[in-house]
Protein backbone atom coordinates (compact mmCIF):
# COMPACT_ATOMS: atom_id res chain seq x y z
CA UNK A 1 0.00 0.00 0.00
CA UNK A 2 1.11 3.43 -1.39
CA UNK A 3 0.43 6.42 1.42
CA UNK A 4 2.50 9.63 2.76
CA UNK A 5 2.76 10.90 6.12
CA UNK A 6 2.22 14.56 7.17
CA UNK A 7 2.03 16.52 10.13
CA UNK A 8 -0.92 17.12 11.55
CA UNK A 9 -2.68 20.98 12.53
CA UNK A 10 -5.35 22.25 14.69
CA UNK A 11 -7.40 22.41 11.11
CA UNK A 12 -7.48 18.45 11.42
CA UNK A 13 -8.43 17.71 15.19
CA UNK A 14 -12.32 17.03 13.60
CA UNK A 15 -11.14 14.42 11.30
CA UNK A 16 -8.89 12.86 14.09
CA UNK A 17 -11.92 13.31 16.25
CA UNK A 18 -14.15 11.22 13.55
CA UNK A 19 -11.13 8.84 13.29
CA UNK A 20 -10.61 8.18 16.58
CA UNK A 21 -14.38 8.20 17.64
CA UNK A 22 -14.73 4.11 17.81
CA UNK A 23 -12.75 3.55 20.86
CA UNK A 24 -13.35 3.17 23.96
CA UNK A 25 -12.84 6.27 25.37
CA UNK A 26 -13.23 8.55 22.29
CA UNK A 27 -11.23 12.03 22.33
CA UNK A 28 -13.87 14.64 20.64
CA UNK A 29 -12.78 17.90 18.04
CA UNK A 30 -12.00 20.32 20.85
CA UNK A 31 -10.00 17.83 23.02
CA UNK A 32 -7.67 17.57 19.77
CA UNK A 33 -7.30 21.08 18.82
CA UNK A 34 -6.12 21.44 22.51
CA UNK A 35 -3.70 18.97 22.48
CA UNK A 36 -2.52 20.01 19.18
CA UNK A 37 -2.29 23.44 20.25
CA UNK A 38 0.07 22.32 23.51
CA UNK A 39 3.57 23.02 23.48
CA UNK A 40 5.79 19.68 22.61
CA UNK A 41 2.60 18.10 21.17
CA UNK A 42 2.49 17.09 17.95
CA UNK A 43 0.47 14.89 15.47
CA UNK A 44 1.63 12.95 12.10
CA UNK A 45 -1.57 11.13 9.48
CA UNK A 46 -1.10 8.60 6.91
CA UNK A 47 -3.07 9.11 4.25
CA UNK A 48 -3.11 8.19 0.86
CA UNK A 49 -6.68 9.38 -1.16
CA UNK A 50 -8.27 8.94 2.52
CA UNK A 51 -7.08 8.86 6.13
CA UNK A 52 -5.77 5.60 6.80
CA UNK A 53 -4.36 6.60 10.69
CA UNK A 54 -2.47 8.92 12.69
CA UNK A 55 -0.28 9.30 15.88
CA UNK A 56 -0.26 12.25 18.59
CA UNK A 57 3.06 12.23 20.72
CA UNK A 58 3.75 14.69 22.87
CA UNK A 59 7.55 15.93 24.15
CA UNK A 60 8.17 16.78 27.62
CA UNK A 61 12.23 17.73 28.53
CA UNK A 62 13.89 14.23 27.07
CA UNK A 63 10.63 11.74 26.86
CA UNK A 64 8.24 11.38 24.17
CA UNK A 65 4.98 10.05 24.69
CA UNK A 66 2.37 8.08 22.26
CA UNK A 67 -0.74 9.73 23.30
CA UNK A 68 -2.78 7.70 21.02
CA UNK A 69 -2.05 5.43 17.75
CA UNK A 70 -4.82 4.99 15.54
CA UNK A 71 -4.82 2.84 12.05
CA UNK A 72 -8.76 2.36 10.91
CA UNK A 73 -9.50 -0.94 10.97
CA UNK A 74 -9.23 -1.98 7.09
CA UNK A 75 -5.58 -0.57 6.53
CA UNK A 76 -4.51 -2.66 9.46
CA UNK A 77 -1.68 -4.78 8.59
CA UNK A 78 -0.31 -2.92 5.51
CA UNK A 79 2.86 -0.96 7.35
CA UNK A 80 0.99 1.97 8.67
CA UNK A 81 1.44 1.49 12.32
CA UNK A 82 4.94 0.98 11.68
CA UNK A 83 5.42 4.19 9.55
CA UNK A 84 3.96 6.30 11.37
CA UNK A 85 5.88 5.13 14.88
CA UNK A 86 9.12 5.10 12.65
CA UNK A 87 8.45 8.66 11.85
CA UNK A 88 7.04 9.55 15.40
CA UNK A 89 10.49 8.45 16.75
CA UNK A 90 12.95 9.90 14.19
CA UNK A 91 10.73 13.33 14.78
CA UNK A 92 11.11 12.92 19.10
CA UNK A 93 14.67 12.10 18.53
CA UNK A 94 15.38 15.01 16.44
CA UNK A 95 13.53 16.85 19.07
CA UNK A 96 15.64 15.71 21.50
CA UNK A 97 14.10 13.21 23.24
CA UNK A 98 16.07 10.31 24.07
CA UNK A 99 13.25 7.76 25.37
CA UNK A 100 9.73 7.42 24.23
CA UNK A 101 6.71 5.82 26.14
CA UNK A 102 3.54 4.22 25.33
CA UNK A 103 1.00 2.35 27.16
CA UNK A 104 -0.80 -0.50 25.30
CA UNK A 105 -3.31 -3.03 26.75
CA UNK A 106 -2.33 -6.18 27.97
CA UNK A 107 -5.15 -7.56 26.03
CA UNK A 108 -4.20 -6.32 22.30
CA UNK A 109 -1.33 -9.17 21.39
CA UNK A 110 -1.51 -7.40 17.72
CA UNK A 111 -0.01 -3.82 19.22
CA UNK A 112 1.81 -5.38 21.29
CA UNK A 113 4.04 -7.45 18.79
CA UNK A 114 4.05 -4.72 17.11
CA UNK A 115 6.24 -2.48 19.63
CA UNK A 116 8.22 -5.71 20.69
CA UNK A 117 9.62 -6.15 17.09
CA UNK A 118 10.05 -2.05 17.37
CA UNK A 119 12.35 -2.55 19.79
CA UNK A 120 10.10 -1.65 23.16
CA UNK A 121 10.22 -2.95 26.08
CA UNK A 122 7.63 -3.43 29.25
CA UNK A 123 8.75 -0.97 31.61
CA UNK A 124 5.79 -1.20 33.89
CA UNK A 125 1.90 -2.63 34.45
CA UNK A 126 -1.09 0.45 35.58
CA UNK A 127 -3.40 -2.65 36.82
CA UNK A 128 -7.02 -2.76 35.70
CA UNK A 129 -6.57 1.08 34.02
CA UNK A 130 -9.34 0.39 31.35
CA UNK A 131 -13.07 0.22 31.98
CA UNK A 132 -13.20 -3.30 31.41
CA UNK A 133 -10.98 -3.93 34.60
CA UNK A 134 -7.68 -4.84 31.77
CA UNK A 135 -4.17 -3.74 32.58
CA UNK A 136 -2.37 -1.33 30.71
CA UNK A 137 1.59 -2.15 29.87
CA UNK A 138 3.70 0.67 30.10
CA UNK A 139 6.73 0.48 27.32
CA UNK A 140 9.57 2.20 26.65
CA UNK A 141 12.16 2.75 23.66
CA UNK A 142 15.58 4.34 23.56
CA UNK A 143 15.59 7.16 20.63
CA UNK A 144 18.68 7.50 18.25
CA UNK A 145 20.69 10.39 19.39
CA UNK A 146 19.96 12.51 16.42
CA UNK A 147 19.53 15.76 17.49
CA UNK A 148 20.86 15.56 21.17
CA UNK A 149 24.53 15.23 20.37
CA UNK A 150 24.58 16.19 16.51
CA UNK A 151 25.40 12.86 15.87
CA UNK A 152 22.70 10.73 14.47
C-alpha cells in the first residue's frame, strides 16, 4: 500500500476526532485542537486518497509520549502502524528526546508485537486502568541520538 505521512494541525483535530471516535474512550474535536495546540505536542496522518491513521506524541524535557495510535480498521496490517511510529520516533529524537513511552493493553497481542519487534520494552503494568478492569503495559524505547549530540 502506497500512502505519505504529514504533520498534523489544529485544522485536522475534527477528522482525528471522527477517526478516533470508535474507541473506547473517544477524544472529541475540541480535546484535539487542545492537544494540538500544547507546546511539545504534535500529530503525524497517513493518508493516501483517505485517512488511513495517525499518531499524537507529545515531548516533555527528554521523553516522548504516544498519546494515542490509531490505524482504521481496514488498513490494518499494511505498514501503517509501523510508519507512522518510525516517523514519530525519528521526529522525538530530532527533538531531542532520548526515550519514548507508550502504554498499550495487555489484552491487544496485535499492538503489542508490534512495539516488541520495534524494539520496546515493558517498563511497567497500571493494573485494571481500562473500563473493562484490563491492565495497561507501560513500554519504553531508547531514541537515536539525532539531534541531542549532533550525531545521528
Amino acid at each position: 500500500m502506497i500512502f505519505a505521512l504529514r504533520l498534523v494541525g489544529t485544522s485536522d483535530a475534527g477528522l482525528l476526532a471522527a477517526m478516533h471516535r470508535d474507541w473506547d474512550d473517544p477524544w472529541d474535536e475540541r480535546a484535539f485542537a487542545t492537544l494540538l495546540r500544547t507546546p511539545g505536542v504534535f500529530g503525524l496522518l497517513a493518508e493516501n486518497d483517505k485517512p488511513l491513521g495517525f499518531i499524537l506524541c507529545r515531548i516533555a524535557a527528554d521523553e516522548a509520549e504516544v498519546l494515542t495510535l490509531i490505524v482504521l480498521v481496514e488498513h490494518r496490517r499494511h505498514g501503517v502502524a509501523t510508519a507512522l511510529l518510525d516517523r514519530a520516533m525519528i521526529q522525538s529524537g530530532g527533538s531531542r528526546a532520548a526515550t519514548m513511552f507508550l502504554e498499550v493493553s495487555e489484552a491487544n497481542a496485535p499492538a503489542r508485537a508490534l512495539y516488541r519487534r520495534l524494539g520496546f520494552a515493558e517498563v511497567g503494568r497500571r493494573p485494571r486502568y481500562y473500563d473493562d478492569g484490563g491492565d495497561a503495559l507501560v513500554l519504553r524505547l531508547p531514541l537515536p541520538s539525532m539531534g541531542r549530540d549532533g550525531v545521528g
